[in-house]
Protein backbone atom coordinates (compact mmCIF):
# COMPACT_ATOMS: atom_id res chain seq x y z
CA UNK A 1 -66.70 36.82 -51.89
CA UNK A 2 -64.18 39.24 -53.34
CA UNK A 3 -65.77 38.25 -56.78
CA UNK A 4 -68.92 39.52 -55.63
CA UNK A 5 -68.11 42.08 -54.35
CA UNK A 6 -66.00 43.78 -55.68
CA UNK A 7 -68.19 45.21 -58.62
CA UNK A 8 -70.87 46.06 -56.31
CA UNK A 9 -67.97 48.31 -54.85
CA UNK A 10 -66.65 49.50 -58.49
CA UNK A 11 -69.90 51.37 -59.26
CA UNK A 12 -68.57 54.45 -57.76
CA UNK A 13 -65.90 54.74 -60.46
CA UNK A 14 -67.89 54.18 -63.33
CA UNK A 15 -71.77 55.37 -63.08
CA UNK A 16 -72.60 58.38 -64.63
CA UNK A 17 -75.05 59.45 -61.52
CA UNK A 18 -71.37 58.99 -59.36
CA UNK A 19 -70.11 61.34 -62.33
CA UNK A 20 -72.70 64.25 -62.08
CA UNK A 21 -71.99 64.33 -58.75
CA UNK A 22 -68.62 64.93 -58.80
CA UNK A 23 -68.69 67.37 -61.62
CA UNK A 24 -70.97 69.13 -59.93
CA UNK A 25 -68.04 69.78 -57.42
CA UNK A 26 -65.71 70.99 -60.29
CA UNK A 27 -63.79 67.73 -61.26
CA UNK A 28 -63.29 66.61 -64.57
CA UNK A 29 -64.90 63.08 -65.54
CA UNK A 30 -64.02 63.75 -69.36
CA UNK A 31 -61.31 61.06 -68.31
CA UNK A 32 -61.34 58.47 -64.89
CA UNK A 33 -58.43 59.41 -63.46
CA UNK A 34 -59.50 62.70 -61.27
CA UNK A 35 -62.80 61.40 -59.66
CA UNK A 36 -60.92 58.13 -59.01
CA UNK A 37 -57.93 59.81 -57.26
CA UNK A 38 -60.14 61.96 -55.21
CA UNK A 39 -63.53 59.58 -54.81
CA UNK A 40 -61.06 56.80 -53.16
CA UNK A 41 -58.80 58.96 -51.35
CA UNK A 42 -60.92 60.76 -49.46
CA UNK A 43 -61.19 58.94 -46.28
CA UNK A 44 -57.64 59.16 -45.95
CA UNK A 45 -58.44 63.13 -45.51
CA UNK A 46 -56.52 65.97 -47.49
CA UNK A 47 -53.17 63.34 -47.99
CA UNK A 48 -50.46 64.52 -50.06
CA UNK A 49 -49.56 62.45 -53.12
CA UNK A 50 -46.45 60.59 -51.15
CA UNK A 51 -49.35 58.65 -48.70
CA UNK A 52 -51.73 58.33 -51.77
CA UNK A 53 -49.30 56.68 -53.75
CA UNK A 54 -48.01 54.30 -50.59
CA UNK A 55 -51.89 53.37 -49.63
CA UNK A 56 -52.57 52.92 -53.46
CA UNK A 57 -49.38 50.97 -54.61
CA UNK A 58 -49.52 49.74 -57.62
CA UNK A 59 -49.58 53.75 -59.42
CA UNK A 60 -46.78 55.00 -60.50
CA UNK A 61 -46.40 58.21 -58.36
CA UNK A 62 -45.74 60.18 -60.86
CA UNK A 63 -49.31 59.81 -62.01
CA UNK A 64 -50.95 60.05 -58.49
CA UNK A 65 -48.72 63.44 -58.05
CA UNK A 66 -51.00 64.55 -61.12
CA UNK A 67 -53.87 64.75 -59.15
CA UNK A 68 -52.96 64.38 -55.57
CA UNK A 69 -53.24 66.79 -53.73
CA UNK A 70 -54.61 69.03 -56.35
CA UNK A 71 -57.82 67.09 -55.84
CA UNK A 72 -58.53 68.90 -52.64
CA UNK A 73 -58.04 72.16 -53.99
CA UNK A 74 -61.42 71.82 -56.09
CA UNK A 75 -63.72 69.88 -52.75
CA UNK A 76 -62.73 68.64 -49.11
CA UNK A 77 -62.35 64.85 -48.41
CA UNK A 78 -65.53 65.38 -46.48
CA UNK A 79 -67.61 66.93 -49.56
CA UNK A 80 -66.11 64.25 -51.90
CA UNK A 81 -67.52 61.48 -49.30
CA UNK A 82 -70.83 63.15 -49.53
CA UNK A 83 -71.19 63.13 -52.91
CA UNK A 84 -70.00 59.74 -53.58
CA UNK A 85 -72.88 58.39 -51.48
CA UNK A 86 -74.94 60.01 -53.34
CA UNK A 87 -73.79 59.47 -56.76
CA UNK A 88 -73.99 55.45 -55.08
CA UNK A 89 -77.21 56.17 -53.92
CA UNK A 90 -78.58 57.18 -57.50
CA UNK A 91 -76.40 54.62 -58.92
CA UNK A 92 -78.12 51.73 -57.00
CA UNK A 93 -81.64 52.91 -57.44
CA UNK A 94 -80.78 52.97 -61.31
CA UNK A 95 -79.52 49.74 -61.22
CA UNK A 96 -81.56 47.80 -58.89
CA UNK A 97 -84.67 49.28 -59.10
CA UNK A 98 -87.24 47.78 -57.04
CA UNK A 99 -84.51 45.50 -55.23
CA UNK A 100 -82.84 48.28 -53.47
CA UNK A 101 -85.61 48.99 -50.76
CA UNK A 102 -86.53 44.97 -50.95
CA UNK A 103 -86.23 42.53 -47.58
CA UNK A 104 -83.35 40.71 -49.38
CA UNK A 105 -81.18 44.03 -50.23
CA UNK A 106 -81.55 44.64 -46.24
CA UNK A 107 -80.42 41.06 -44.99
CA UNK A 108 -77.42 41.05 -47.71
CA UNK A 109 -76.71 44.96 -46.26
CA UNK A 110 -76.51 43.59 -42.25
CA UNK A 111 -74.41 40.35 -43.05
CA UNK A 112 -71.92 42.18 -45.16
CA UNK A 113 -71.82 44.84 -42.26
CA UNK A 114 -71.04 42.19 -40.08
CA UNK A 115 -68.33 41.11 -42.09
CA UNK A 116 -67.19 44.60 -42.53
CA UNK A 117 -67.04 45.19 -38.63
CA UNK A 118 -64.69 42.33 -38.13
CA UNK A 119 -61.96 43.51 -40.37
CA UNK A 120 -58.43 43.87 -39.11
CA UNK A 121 -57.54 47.65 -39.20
CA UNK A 122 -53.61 47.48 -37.95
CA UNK A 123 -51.30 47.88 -40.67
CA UNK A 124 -53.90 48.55 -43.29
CA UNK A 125 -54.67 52.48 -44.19
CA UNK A 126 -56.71 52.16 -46.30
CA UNK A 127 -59.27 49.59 -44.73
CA UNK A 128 -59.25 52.36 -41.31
CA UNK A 129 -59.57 55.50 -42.67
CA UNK A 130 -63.42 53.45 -44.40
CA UNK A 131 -63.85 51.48 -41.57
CA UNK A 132 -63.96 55.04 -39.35
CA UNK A 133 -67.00 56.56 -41.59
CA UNK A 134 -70.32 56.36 -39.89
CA UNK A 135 -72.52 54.27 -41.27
CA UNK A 136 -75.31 55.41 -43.16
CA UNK A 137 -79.16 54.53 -42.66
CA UNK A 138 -80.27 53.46 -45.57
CA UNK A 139 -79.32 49.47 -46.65
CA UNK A 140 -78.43 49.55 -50.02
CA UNK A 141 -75.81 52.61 -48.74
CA UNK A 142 -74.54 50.19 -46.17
CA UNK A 143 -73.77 47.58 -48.45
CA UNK A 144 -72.14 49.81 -50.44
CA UNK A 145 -69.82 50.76 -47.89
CA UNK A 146 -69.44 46.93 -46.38
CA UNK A 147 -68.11 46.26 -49.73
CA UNK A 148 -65.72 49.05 -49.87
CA UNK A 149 -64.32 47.91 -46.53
CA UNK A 150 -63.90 44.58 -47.42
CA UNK A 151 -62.30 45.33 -50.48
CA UNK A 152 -60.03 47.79 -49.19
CA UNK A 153 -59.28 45.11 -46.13
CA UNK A 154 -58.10 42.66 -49.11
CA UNK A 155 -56.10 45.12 -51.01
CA UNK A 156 -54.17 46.49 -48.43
CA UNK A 157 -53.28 42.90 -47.62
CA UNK A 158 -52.48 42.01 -50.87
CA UNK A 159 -49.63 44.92 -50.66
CA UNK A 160 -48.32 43.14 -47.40
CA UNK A 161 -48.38 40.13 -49.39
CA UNK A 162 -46.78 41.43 -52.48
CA UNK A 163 -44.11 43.27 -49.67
CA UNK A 164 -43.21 40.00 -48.46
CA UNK A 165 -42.31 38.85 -51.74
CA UNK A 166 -40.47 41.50 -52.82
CA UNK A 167 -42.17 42.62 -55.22
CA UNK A 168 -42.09 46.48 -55.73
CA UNK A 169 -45.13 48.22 -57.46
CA UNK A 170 -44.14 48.00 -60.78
CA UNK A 171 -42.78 44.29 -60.32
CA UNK A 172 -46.54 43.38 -59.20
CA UNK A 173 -47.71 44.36 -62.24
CA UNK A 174 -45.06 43.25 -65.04
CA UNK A 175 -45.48 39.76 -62.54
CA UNK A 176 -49.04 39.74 -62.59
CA UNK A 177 -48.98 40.08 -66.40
CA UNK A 178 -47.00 37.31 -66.79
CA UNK A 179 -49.48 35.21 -65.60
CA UNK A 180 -52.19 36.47 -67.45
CA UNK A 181 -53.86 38.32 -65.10
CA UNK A 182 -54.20 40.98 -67.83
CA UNK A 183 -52.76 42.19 -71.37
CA UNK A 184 -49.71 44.20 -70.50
CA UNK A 185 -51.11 47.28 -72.50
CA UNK A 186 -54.38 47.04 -70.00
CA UNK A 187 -51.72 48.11 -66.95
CA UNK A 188 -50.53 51.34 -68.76
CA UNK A 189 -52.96 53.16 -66.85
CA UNK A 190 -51.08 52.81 -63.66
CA UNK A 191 -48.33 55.15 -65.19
CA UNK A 192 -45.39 53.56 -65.49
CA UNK A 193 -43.12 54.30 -68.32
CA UNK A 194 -41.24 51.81 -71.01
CA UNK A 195 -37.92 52.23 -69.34
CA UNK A 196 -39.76 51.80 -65.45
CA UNK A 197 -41.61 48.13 -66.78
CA UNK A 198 -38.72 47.10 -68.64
CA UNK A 199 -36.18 47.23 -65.91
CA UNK A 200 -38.76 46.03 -63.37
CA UNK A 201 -38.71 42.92 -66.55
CA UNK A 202 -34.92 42.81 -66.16
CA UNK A 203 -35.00 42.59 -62.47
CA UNK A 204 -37.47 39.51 -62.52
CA UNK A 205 -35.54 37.89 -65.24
CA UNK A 206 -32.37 38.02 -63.00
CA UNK A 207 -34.46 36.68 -60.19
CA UNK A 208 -35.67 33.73 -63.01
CA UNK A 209 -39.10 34.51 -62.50
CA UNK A 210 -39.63 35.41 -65.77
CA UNK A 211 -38.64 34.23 -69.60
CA UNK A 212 -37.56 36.37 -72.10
CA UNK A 213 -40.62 36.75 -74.03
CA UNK A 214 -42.46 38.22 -70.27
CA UNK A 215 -44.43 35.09 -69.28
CA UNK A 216 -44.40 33.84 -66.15
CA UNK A 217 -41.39 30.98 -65.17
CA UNK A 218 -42.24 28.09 -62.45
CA UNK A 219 -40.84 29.91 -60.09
CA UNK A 220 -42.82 32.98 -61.13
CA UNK A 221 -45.97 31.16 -61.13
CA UNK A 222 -45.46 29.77 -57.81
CA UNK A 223 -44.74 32.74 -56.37
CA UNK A 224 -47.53 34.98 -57.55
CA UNK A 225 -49.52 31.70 -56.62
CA UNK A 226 -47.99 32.62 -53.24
CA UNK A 227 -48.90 35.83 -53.13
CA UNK A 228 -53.06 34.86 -53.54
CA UNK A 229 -53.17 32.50 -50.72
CA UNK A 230 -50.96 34.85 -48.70
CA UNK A 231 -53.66 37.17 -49.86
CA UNK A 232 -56.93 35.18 -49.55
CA UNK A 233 -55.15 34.17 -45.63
CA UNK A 234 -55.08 37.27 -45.21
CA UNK A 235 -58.33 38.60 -46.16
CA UNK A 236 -60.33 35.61 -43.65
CA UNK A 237 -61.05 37.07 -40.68
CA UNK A 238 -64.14 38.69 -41.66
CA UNK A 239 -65.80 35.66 -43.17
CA UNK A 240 -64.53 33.86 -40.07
CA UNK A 241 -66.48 35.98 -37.99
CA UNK A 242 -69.57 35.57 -39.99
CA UNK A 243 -69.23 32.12 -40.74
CA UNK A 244 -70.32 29.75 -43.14
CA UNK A 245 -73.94 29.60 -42.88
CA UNK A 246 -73.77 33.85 -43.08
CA UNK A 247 -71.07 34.12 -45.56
CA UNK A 248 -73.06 31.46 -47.90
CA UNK A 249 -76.48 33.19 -47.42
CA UNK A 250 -74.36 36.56 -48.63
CA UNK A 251 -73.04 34.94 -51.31
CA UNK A 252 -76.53 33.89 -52.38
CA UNK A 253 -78.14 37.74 -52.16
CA UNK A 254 -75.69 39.06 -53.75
CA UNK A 255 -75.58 36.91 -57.06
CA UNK A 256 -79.21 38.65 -58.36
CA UNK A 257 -77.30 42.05 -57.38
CA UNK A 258 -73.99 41.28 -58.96
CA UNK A 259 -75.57 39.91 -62.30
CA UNK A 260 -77.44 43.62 -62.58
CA UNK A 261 -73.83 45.42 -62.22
CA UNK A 262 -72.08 43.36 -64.89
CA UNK A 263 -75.24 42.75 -66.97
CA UNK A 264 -75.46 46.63 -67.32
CA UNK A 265 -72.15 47.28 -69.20
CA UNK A 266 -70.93 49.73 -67.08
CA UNK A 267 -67.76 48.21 -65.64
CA UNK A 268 -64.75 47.62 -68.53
CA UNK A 269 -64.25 43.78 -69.15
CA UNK A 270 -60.71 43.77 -68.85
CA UNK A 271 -59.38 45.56 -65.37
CA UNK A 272 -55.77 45.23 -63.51
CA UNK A 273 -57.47 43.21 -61.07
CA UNK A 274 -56.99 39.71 -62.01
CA UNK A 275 -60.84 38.81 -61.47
CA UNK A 276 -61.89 35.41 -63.08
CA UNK A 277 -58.09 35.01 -63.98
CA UNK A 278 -56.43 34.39 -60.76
């Protein structure tokens, strides 16, 4: 379901109608980085770059102190909100077309919302400060935010997951690359310099989960194995509470929907996310 999802979600980082909106507030989109910081961040409210870079984790904070909280200098939290569901609302209409107002966009929109509602908010900032937005009216817009709860619900366990491992936020990524999740150059954009990745390398080699030429030992396999069913455990309860019958039915509306996102080339092919690798 996180497969599914998740680019359904990643729209609001990468379509240019998200983009116009923003600049329209005064950000730059000549690069990613400051309508990410600020589109994803704003539930959170006007947070200083110390809780940005905790709720975020795997950015160095260094990089999230580049734009955090300068972000709220150029718009509120609240303004950013409103124009990201309208950049998603333009976004969708482009991409969907005639499926956006269609009987089949509406059920997918109530089961994920179901889903969403069942998420576990203790522990998880990230997942409460979405889960708090009112929903709005239109379907397509609550799908769009079902999916960013979900995901949200799943990352911030991931970081309790990654915690209990002992794996720092560097140390998730030089791991994660070890396994293939990614080319290490595709995790530069997280910030971390040569000297931060290689002694998070040294400290994994003296832990033997990793070789000297940065792959991945048994041990470091197993444990990063660890860390996705820790992970996928964690992430449960909302498909629990919809059930099989539901969550398949989901599934099935959202593979026309989730074919239209990838099939339009807007989302890069290679991402620090692991997707179709892990």
């Amino acid at each position: 379901m996180w497969h599914l999802l998740e680019p359904l979600h990643a729209v609001v980082y990468f379509a240019p109608q998200v983009f116009e909106e923003v600049e329209s507030l005064g950000y730059s989109t000549g690069e990613r980085w400051p309508s990410y910081f600020a589109l994803r961040a704003a539930p959170l409210g006007a947070s200083g770059s110390r809780r940005v870079a905790s709720a975020f984790y795997s950015f160095s904070p260094r990089t999230v102190a580049e734009h955090i909280p300068a972000a709220w200098d150029v718009a509120a939290p609240g303004t950013v909100i409103d124009a990201r569901t309208r950049g998603v609302d333009r976004a969708y209409r482009a991409l969907f077309g005639v499926r956006t107002d269609s009987p089949e966009a509406a059920e997918a929109a109530a089961l994920a919302r179901r889903a969403a509602e069942a998420v576990h908010t203790e522990g998880r900032p990230l997942t409460a400060a979405n889960a708090e937005l009112p929903w709005p009216q239109e379907p397509h817009l609550v799908l769009w935010q079902a999916a960013t709860i979900l995901r949200e619900h799943r990352g911030d366990g991931h970081i309790a997951a990654l915690l209990t491992a002992d794996l720092d936020s560097v140390e998730a990524l030089v791991s994660f690359a070890a396994i293939g999740a990614a080319n290490v150059d595709v995790f530069a954009s997280r910030g971390w310099n040569e000297h931060e990745w290689a002694a998070a390398r040294e400290r994994l080699l003296a832990r033997g989960l990793l070789n000297a030429d940065e792959s991945a030992t048994d041990a470091g396999r197993a444990l990063r194995a660890e860390v996705e069913r820790r992970t996928d455990e964690l992430a449960a309860a909302p498909w629990r509470a919809l059930g099989d019958k539901g969550t398949t039915r989901l599934a099935e509306l959202l593979g026309p929907l989730w074919l239209e996102v990838l099939g339009s080339g807007m989302l890069p092919r290679a991402t620090t996310l692991g997707i179709g690798k892990v």
